[in-house]
N, C-alpha and C. Protein backbone atom coordinates (compact mmCIF):
# COMPACT_ATOMS: atom_id res chain seq x y z
N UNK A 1 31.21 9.51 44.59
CA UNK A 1 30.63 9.64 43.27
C UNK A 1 31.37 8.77 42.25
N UNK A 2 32.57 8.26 42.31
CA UNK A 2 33.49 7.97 41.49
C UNK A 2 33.06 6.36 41.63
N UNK A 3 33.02 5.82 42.96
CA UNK A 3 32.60 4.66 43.08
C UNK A 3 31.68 4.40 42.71
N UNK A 4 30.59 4.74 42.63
CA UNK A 4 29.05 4.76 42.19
C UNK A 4 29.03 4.36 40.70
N UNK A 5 30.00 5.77 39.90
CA UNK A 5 30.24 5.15 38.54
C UNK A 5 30.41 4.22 38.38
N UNK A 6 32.07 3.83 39.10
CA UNK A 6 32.62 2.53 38.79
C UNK A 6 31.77 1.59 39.56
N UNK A 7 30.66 1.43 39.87
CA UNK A 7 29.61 0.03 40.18
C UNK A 7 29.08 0.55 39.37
N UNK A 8 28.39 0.89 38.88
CA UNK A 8 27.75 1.44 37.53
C UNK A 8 27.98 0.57 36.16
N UNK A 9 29.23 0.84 36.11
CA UNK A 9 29.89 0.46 34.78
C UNK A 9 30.32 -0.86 34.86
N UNK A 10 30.76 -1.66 36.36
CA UNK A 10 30.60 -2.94 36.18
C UNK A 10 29.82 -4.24 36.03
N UNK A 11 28.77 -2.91 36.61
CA UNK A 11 27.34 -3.97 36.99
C UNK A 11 26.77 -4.25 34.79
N UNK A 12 27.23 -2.82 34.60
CA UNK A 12 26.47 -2.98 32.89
C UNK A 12 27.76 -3.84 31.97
N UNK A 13 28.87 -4.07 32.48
CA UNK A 13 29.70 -5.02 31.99
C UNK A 13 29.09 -6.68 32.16
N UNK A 14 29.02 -6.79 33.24
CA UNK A 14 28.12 -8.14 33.97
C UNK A 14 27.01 -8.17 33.10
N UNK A 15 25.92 -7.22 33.37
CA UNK A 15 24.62 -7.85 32.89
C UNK A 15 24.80 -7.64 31.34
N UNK A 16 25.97 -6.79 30.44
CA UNK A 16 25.04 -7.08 29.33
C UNK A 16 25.46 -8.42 28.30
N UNK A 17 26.64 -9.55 28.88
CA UNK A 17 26.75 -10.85 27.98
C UNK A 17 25.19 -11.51 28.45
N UNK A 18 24.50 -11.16 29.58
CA UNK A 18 23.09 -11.98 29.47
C UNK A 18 22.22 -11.23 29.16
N UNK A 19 22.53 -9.93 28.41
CA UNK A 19 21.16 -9.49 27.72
C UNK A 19 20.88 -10.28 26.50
N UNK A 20 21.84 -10.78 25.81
CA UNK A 20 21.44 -11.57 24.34
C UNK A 20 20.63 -12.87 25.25
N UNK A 21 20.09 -12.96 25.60
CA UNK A 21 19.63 -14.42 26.28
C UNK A 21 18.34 -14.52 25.26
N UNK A 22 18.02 -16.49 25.52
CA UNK A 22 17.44 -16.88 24.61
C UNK A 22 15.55 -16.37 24.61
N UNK A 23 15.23 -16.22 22.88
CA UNK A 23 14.29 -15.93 22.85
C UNK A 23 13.10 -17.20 22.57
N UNK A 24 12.15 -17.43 23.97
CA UNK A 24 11.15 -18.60 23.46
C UNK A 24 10.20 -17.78 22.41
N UNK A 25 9.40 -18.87 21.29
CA UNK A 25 8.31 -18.43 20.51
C UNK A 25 7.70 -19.82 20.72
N UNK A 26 6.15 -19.57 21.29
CA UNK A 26 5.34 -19.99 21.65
C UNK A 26 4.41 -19.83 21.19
N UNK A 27 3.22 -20.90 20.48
CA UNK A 27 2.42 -21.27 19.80
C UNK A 27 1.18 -21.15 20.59
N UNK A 28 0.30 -20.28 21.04
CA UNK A 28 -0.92 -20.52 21.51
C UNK A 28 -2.00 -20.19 20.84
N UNK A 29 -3.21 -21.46 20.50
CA UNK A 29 -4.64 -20.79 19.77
C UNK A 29 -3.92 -20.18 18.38
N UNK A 30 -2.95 -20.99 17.57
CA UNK A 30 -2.48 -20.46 16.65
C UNK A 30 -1.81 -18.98 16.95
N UNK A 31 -1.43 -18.36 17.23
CA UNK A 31 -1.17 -16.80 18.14
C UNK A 31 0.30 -17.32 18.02
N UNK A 32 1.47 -17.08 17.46
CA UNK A 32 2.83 -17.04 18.00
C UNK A 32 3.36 -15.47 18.76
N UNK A 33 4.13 -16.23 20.33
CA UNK A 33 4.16 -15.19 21.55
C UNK A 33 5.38 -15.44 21.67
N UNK A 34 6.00 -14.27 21.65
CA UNK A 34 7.41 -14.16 22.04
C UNK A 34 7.92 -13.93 23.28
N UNK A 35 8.63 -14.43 24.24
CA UNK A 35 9.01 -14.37 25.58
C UNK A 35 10.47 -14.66 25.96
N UNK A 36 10.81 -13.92 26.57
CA UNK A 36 12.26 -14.53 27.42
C UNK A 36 11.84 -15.42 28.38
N UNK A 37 10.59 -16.09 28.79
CA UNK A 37 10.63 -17.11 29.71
C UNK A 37 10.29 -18.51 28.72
N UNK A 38 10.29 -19.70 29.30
CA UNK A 38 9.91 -21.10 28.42
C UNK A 38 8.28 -20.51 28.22
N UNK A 39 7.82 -21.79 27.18
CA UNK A 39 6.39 -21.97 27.40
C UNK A 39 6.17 -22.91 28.17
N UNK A 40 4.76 -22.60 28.72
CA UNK A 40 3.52 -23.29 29.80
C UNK A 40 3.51 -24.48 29.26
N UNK A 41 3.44 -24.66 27.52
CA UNK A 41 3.41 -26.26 27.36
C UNK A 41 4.58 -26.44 26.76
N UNK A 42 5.59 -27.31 26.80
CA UNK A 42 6.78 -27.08 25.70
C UNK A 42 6.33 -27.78 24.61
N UNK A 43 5.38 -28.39 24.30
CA UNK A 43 5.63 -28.81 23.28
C UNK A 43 4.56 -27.41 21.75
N UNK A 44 4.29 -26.68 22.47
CA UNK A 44 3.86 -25.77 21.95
C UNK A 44 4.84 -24.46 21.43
N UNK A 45 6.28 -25.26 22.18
CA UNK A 45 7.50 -23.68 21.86
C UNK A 45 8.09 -24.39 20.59
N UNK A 46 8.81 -23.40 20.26
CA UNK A 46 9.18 -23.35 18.76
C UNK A 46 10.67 -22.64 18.66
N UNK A 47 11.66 -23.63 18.05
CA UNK A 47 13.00 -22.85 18.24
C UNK A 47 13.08 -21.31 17.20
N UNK A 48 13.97 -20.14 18.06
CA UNK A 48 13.76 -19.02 17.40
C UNK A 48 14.94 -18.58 17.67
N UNK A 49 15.55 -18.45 16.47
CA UNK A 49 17.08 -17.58 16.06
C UNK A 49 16.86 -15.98 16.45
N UNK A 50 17.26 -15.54 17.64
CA UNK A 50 17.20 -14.14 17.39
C UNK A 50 18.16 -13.12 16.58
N UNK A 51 19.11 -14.10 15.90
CA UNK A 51 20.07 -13.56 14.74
C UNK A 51 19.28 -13.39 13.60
N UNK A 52 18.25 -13.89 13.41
CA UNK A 52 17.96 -13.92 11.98
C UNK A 52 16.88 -12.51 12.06
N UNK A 53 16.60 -12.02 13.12
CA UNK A 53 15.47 -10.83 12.96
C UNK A 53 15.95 -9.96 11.84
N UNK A 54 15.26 -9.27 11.00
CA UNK A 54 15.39 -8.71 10.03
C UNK A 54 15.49 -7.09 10.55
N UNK A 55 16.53 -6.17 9.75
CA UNK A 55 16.90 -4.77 9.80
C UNK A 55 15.88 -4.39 8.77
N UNK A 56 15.80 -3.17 9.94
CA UNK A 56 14.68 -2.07 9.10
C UNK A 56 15.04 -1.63 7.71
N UNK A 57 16.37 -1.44 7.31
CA UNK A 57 16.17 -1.58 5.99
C UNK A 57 15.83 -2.53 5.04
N UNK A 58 16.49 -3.53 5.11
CA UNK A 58 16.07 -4.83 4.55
C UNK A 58 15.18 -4.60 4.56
N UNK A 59 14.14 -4.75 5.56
CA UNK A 59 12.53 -4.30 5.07
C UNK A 59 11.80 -3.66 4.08
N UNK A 60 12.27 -2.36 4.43
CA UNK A 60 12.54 -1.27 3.64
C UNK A 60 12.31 -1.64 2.15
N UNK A 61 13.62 -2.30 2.13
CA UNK A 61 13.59 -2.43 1.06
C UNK A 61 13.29 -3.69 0.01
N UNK A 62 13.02 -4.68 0.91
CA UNK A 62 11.84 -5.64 0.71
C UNK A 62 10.71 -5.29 0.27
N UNK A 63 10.07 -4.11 0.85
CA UNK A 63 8.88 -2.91 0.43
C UNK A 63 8.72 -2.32 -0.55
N UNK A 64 10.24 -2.24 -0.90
CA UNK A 64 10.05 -1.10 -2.52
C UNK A 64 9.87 -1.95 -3.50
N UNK A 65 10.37 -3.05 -3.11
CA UNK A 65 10.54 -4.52 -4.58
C UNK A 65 9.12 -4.87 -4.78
N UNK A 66 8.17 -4.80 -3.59
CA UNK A 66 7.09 -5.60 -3.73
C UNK A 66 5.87 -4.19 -4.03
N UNK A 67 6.21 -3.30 -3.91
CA UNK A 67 5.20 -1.78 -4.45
C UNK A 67 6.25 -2.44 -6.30
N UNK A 68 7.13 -2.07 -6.50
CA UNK A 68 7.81 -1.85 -7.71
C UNK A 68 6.93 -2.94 -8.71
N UNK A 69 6.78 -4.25 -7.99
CA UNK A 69 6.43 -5.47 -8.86
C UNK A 69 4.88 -4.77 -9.30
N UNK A 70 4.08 -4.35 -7.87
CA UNK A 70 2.76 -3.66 -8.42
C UNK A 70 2.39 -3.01 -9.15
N UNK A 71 3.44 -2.12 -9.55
CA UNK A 71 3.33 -0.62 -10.29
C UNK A 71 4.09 -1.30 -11.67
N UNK A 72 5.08 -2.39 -11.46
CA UNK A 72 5.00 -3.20 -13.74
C UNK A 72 3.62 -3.63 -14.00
N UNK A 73 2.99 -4.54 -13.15
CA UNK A 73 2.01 -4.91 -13.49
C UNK A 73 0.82 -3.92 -13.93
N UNK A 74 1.15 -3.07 -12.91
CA UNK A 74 -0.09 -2.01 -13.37
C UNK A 74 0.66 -1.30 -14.95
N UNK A 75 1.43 -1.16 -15.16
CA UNK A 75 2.13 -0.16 -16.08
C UNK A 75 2.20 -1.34 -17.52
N UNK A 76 2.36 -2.81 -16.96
CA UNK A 76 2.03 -3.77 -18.30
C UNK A 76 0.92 -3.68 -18.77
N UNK A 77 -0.44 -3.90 -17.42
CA UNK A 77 -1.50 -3.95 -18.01
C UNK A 77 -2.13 -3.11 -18.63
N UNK A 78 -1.32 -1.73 -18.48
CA UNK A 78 -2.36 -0.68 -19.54
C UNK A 78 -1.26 -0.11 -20.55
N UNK A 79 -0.10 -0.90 -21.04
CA UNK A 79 0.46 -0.74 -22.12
C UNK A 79 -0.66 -2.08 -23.37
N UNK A 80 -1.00 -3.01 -22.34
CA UNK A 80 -1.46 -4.22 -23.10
C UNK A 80 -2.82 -3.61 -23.63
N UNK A 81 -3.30 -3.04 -22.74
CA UNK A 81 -5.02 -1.85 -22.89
C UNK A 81 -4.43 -1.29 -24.31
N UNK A 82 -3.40 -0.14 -23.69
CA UNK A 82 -3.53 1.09 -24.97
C UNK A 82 -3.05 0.24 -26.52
N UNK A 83 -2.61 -0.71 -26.55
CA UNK A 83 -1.86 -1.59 -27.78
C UNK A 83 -3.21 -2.07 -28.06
N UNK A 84 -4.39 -2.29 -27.51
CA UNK A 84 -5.43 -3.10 -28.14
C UNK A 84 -6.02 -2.41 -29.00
N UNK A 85 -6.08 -0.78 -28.64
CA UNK A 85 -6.99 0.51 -28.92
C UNK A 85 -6.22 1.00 -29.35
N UNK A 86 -5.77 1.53 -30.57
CA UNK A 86 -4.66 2.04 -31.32
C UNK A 86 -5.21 3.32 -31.55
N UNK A 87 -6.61 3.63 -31.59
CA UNK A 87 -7.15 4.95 -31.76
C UNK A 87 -7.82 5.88 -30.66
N UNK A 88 -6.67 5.79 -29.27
CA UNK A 88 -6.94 6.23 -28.08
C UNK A 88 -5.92 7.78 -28.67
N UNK A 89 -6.51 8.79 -28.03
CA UNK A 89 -6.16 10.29 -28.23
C UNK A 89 -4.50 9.96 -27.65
N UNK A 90 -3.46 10.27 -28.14
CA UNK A 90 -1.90 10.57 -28.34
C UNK A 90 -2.36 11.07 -26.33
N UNK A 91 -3.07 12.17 -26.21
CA UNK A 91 -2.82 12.72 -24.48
C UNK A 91 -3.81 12.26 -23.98
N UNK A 92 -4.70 10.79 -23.66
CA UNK A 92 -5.43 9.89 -22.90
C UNK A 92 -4.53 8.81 -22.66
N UNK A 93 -3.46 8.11 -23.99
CA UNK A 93 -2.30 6.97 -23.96
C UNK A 93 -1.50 7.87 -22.89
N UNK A 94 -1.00 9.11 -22.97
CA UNK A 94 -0.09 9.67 -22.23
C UNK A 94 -0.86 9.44 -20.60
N UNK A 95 -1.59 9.85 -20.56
CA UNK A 95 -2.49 10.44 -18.76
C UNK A 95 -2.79 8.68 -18.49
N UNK A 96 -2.92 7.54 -19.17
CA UNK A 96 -3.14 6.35 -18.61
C UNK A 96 -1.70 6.13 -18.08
N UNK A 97 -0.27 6.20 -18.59
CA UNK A 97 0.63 6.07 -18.94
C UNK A 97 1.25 6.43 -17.58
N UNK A 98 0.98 7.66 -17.03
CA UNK A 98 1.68 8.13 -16.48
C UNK A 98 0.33 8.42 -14.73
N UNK A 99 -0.23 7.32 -14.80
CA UNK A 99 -1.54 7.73 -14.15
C UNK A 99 -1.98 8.57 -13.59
N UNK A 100 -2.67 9.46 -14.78
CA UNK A 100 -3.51 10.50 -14.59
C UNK A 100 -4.49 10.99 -15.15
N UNK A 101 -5.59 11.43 -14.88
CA UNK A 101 -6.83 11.54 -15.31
C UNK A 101 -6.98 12.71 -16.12
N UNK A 102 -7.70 13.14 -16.98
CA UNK A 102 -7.84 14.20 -17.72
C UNK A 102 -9.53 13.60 -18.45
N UNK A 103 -10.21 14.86 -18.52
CA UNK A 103 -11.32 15.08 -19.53
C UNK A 103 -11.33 14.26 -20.68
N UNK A 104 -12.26 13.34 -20.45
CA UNK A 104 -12.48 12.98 -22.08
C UNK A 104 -12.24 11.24 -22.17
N UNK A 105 -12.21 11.06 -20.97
CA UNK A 105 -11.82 9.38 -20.81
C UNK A 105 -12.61 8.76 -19.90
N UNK A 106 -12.51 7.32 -20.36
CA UNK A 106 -14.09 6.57 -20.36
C UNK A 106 -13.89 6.02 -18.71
N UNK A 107 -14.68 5.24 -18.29
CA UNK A 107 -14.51 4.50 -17.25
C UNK A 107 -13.11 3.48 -16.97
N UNK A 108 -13.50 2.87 -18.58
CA UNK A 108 -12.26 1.29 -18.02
C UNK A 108 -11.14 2.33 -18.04
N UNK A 109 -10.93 3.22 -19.01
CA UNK A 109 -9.52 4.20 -18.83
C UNK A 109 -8.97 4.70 -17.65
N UNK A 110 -10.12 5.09 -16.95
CA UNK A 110 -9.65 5.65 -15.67
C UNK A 110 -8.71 4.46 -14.54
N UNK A 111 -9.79 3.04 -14.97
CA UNK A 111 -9.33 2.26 -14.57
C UNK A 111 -8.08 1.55 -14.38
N UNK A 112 -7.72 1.81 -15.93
CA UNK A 112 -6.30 1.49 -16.80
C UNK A 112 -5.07 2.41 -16.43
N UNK A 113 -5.41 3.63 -15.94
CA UNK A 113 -4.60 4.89 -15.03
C UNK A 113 -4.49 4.74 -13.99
N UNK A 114 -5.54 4.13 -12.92
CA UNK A 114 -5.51 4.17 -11.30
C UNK A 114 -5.57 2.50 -10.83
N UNK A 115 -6.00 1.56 -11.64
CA UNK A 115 -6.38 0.32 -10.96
C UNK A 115 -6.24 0.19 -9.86
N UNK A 116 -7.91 1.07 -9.98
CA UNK A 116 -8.35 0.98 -8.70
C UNK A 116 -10.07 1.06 -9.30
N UNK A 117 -11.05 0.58 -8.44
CA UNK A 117 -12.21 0.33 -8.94
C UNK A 117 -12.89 1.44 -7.34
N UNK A 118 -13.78 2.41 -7.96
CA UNK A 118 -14.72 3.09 -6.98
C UNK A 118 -15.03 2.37 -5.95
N UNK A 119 -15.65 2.94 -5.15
CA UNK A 119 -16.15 2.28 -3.59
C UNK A 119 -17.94 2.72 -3.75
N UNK A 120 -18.32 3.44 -4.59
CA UNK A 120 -19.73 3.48 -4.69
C UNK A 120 -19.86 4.99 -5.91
N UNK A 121 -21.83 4.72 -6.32
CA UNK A 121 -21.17 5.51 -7.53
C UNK A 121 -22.78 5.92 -7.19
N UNK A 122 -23.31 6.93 -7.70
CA UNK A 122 -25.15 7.50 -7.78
C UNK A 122 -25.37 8.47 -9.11
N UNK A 123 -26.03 8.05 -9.37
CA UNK A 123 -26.55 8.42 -10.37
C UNK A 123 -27.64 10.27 -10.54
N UNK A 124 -27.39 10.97 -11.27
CA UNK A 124 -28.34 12.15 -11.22
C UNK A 124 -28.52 12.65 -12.30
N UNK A 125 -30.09 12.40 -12.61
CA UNK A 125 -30.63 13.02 -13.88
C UNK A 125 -31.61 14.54 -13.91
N UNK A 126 -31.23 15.11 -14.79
CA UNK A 126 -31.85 16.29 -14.74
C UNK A 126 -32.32 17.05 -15.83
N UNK A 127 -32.94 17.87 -15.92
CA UNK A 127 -33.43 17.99 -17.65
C UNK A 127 -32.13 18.80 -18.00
N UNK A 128 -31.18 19.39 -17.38
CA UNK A 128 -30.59 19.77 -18.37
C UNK A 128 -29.18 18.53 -18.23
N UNK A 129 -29.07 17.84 -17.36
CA UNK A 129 -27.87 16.82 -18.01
C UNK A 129 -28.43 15.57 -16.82
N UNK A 130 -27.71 15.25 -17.55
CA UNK A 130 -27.36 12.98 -16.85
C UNK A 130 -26.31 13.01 -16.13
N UNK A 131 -25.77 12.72 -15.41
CA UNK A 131 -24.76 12.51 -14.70
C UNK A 131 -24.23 11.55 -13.94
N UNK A 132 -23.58 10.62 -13.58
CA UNK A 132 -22.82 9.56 -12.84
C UNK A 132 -21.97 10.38 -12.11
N UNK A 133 -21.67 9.88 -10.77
CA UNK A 133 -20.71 10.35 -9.97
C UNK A 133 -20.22 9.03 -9.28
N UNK A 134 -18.26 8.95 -9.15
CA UNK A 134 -18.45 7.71 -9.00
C UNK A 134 -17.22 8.08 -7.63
N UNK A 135 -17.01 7.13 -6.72
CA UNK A 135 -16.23 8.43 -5.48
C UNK A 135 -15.41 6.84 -5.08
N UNK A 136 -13.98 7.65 -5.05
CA UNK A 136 -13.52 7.00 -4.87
C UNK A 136 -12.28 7.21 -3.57
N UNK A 137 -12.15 5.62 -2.94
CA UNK A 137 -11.71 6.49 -1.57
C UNK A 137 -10.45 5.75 -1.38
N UNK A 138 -9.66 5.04 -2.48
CA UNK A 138 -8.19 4.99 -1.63
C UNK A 138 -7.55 5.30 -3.12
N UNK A 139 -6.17 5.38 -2.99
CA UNK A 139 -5.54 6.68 -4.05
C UNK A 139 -4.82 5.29 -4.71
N UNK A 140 -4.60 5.49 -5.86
CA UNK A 140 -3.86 4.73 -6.75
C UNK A 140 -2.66 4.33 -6.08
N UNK A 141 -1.75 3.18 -6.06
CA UNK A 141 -0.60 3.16 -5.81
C UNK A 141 0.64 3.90 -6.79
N UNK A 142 0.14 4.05 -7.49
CA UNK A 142 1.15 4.79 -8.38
C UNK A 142 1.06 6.12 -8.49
N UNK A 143 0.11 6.85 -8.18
CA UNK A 143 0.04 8.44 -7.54
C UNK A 143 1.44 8.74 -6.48
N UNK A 144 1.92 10.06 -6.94
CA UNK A 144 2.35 10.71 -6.15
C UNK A 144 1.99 11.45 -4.74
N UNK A 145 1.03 11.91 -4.90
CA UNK A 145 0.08 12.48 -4.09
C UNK A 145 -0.89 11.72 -3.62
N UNK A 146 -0.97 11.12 -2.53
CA UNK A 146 -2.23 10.59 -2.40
C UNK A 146 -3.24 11.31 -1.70
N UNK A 147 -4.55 10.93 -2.17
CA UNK A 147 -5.86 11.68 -1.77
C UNK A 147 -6.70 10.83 -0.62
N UNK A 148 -7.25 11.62 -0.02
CA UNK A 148 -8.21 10.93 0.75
C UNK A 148 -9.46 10.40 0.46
N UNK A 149 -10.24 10.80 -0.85
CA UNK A 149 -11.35 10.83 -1.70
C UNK A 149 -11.07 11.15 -3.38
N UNK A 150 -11.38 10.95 -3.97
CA UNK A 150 -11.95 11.19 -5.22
C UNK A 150 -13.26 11.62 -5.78
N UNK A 151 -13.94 12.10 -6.14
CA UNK A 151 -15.01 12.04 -6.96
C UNK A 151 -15.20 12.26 -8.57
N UNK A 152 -15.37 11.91 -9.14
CA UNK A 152 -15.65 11.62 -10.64
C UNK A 152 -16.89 11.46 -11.23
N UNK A 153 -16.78 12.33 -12.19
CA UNK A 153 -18.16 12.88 -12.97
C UNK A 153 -18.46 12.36 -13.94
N UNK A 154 -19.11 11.69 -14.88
CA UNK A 154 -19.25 11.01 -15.70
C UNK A 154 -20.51 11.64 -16.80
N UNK A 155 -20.57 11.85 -18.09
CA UNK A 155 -21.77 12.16 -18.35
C UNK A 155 -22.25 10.95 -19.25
N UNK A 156 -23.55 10.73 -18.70
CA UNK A 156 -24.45 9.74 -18.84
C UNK A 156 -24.35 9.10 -20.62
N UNK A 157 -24.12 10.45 -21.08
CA UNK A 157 -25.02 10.30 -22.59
C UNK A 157 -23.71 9.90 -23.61
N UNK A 158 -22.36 10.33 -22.92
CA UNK A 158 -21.19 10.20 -24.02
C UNK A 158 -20.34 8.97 -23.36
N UNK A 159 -20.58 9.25 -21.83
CA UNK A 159 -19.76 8.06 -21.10
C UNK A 159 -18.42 8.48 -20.61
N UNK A 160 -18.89 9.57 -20.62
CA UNK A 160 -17.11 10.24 -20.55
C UNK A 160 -16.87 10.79 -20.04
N UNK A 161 -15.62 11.33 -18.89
CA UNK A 161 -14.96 11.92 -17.69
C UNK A 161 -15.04 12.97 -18.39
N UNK A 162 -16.52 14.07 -17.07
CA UNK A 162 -16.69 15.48 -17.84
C UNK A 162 -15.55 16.45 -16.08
N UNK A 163 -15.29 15.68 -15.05
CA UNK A 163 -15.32 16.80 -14.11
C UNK A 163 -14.76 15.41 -12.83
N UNK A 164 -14.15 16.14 -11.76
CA UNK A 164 -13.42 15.58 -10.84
C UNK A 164 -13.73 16.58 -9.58
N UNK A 165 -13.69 16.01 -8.90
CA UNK A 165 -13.63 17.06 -7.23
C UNK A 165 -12.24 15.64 -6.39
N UNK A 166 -10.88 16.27 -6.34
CA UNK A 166 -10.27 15.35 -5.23
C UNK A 166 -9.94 15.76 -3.45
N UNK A 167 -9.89 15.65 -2.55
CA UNK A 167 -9.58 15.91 -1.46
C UNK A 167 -8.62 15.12 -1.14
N UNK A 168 -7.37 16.19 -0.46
CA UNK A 168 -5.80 15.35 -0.12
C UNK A 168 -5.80 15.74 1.38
């Protein structure tokens, strides 16, 4: 048993200075293919540093910089909105602000809160009201919570967010 180890442990001494062995990247049909063997055509391989592969954090956090840049832009463009409209309700500036929806706010507002534009919208008239419904199916990036759907109620005659149904 002891020997077994000790071939064990020499054999993984041996093989692992040739586990770093070189990585080909190969160009096919535009397609780059990664292989430990050459390519079929060489002039289709492509030199590839396997030092330079990037750590999951780095990523990571490559990720947060490029959501972060999304969410100024979104957060410039509806400071630049509410500065145009100086006579937006004190708690509609707040709910764009902080993107969130509340009663009493128009379409582009909602817009100016979620920038995000519906995926389809139908219309329903009835003698006792008008109604728009406008449904929306991917969640703001700046939500906490994200939903799987939206729906949004609109009444025809004022233009204005009377009612919401969301599913998370």
């Amino acid at each position: 048993m002891k020997t077994l180890m000790l071939l064990l442990t020499l054999g993984l001494l041996v093989v692992s200075p040739f586990s770093q062995a070189e990585i080909f990247k190969c160009i096919e049909n535009g397609v780059a293919k990664f292989s430990a063997y050459p390519c079929k055509d060489p002039a289709s391989q492509e030199a590839y540093d396997i030092n330079r592969s990037e750590s999951m954090s780095s990523y990571f956090s490559r990720q947060k910089e490029k959501l972060q840049v999304k969410l100024d832009e979104q957060r410039s463009r509806a400071e630049k909105y509410i500065a145009g409209y100086p006579a937006i309700p004190k708690d509609i500036k707040e709910a764009i602000l902080e993107c969130k929806i509340i009663r009493g706010m128009t379409k582009k507002q909602v817009y100016y809160a979620w920038s995000i534009l519906p995926e389809e919208h139908k219309s329903s008239v009835t003698r006792e009201s008008s109604l728009t419904y406008y449904k929306y199916k991917r969640a703001p990036i700046c939500a906490n919570d994200r939903f799987k759907e939206a729906d949004l109620t609109f009444d025809n005659r004022t233009k204005l967010l009377v009612g919401w149904n969301i599913q998370y």
